[in-house]
PDB file of N, CA and C in Angstrom:
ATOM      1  N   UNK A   1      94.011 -13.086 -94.225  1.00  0.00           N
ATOM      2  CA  UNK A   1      92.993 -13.937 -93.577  1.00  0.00           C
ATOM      3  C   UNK A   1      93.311 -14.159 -92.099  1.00  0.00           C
ATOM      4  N   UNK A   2      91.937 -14.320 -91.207  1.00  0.00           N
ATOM      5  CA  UNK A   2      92.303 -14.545 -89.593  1.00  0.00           C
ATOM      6  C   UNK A   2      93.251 -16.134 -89.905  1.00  0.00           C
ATOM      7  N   UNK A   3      93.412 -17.279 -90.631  1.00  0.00           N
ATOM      8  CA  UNK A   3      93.578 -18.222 -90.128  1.00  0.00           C
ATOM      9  C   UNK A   3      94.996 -18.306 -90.037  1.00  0.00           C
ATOM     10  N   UNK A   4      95.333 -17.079 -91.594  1.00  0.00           N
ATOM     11  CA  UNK A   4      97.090 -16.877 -91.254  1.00  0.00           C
ATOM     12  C   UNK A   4      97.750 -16.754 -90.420  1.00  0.00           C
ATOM     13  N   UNK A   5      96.828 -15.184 -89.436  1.00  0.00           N
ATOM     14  CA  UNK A   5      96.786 -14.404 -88.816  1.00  0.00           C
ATOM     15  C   UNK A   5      97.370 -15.522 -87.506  1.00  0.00           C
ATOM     16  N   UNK A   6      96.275 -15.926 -87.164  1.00  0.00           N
ATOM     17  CA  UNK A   6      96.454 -16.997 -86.163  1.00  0.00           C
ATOM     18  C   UNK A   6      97.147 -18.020 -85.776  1.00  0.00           C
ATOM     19  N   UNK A   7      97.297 -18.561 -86.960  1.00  0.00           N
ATOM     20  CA  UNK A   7      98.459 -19.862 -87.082  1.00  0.00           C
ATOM     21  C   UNK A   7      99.685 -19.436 -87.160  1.00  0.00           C
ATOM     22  N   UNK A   8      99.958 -18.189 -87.460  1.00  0.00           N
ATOM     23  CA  UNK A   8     101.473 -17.335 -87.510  1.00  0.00           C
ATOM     24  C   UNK A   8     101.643 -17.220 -85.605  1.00  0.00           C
ATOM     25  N   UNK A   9     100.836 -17.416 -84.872  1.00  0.00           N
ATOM     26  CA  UNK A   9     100.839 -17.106 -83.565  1.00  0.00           C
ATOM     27  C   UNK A   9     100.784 -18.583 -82.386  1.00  0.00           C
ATOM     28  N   UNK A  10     100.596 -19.481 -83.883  1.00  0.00           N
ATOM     29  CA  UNK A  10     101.018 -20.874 -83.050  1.00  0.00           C
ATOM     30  C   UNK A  10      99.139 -21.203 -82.653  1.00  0.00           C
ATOM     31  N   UNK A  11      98.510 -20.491 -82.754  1.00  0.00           N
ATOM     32  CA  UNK A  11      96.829 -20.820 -82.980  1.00  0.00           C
ATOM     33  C   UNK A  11      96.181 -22.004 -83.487  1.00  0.00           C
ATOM     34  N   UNK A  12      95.168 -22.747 -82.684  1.00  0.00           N
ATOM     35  CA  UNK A  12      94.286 -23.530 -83.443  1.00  0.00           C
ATOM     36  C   UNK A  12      93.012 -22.911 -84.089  1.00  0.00           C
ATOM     37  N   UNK A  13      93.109 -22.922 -85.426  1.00  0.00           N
ATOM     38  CA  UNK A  13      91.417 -22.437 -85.909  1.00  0.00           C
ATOM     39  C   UNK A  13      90.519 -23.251 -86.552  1.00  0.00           C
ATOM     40  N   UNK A  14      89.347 -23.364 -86.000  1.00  0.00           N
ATOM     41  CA  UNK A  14      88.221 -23.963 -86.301  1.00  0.00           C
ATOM     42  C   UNK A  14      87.500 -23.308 -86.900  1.00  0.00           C
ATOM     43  N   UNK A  15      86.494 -24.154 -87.764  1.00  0.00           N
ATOM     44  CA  UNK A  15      86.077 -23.564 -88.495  1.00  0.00           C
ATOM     45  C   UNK A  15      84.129 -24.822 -88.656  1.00  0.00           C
ATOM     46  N   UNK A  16      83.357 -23.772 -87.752  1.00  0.00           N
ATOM     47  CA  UNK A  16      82.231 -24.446 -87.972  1.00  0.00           C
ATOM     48  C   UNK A  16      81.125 -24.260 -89.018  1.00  0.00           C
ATOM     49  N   UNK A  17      81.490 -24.828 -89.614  1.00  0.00           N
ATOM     50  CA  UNK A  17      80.584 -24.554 -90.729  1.00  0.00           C
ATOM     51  C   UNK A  17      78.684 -24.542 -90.589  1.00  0.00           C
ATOM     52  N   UNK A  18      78.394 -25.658 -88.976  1.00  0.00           N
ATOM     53  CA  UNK A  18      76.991 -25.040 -89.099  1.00  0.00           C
ATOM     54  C   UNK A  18      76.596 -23.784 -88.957  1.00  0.00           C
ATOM     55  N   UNK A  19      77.559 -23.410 -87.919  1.00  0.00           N
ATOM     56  CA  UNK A  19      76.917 -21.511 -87.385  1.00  0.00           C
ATOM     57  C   UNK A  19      77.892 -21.009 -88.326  1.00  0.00           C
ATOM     58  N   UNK A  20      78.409 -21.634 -88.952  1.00  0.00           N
ATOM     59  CA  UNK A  20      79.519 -20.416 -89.778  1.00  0.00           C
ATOM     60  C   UNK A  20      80.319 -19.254 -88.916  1.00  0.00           C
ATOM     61  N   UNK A  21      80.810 -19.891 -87.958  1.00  0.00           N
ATOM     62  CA  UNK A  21      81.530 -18.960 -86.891  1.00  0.00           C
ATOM     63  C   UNK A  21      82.807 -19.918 -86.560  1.00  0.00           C
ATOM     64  N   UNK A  22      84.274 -18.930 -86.546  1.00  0.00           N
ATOM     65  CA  UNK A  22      85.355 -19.331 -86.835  1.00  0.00           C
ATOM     66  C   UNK A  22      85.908 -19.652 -84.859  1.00  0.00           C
ATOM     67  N   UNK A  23      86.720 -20.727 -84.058  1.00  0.00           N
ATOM     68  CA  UNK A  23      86.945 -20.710 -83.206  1.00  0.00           C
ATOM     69  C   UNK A  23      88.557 -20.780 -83.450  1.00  0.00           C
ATOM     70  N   UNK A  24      89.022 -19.469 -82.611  1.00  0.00           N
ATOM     71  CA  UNK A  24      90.266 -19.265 -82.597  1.00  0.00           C
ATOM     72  C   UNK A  24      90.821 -20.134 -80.645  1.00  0.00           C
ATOM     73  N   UNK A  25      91.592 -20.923 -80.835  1.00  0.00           N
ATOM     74  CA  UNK A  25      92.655 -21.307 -79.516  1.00  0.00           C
ATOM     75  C   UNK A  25      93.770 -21.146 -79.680  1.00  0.00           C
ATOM     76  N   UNK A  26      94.031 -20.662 -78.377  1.00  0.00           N
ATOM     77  CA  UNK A  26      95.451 -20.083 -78.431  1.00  0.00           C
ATOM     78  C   UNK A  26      96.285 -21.135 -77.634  1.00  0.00           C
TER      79      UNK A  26
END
């Protein structure tokens, strides 16, 4: 999964459920 992916990299992931589109910060 991206959120592993991301958080293994010290990442914040969001997760909007109206548009159903994931926001990755680094």
């Amino acid at each position: 999964p991206i959120r592993f992916v991301a958080e293994a990299f010290g990442a914040v992931v969001d997760w909007d459920a109206a548009t159903q589109t994931t926001t990755i910060t680094i």
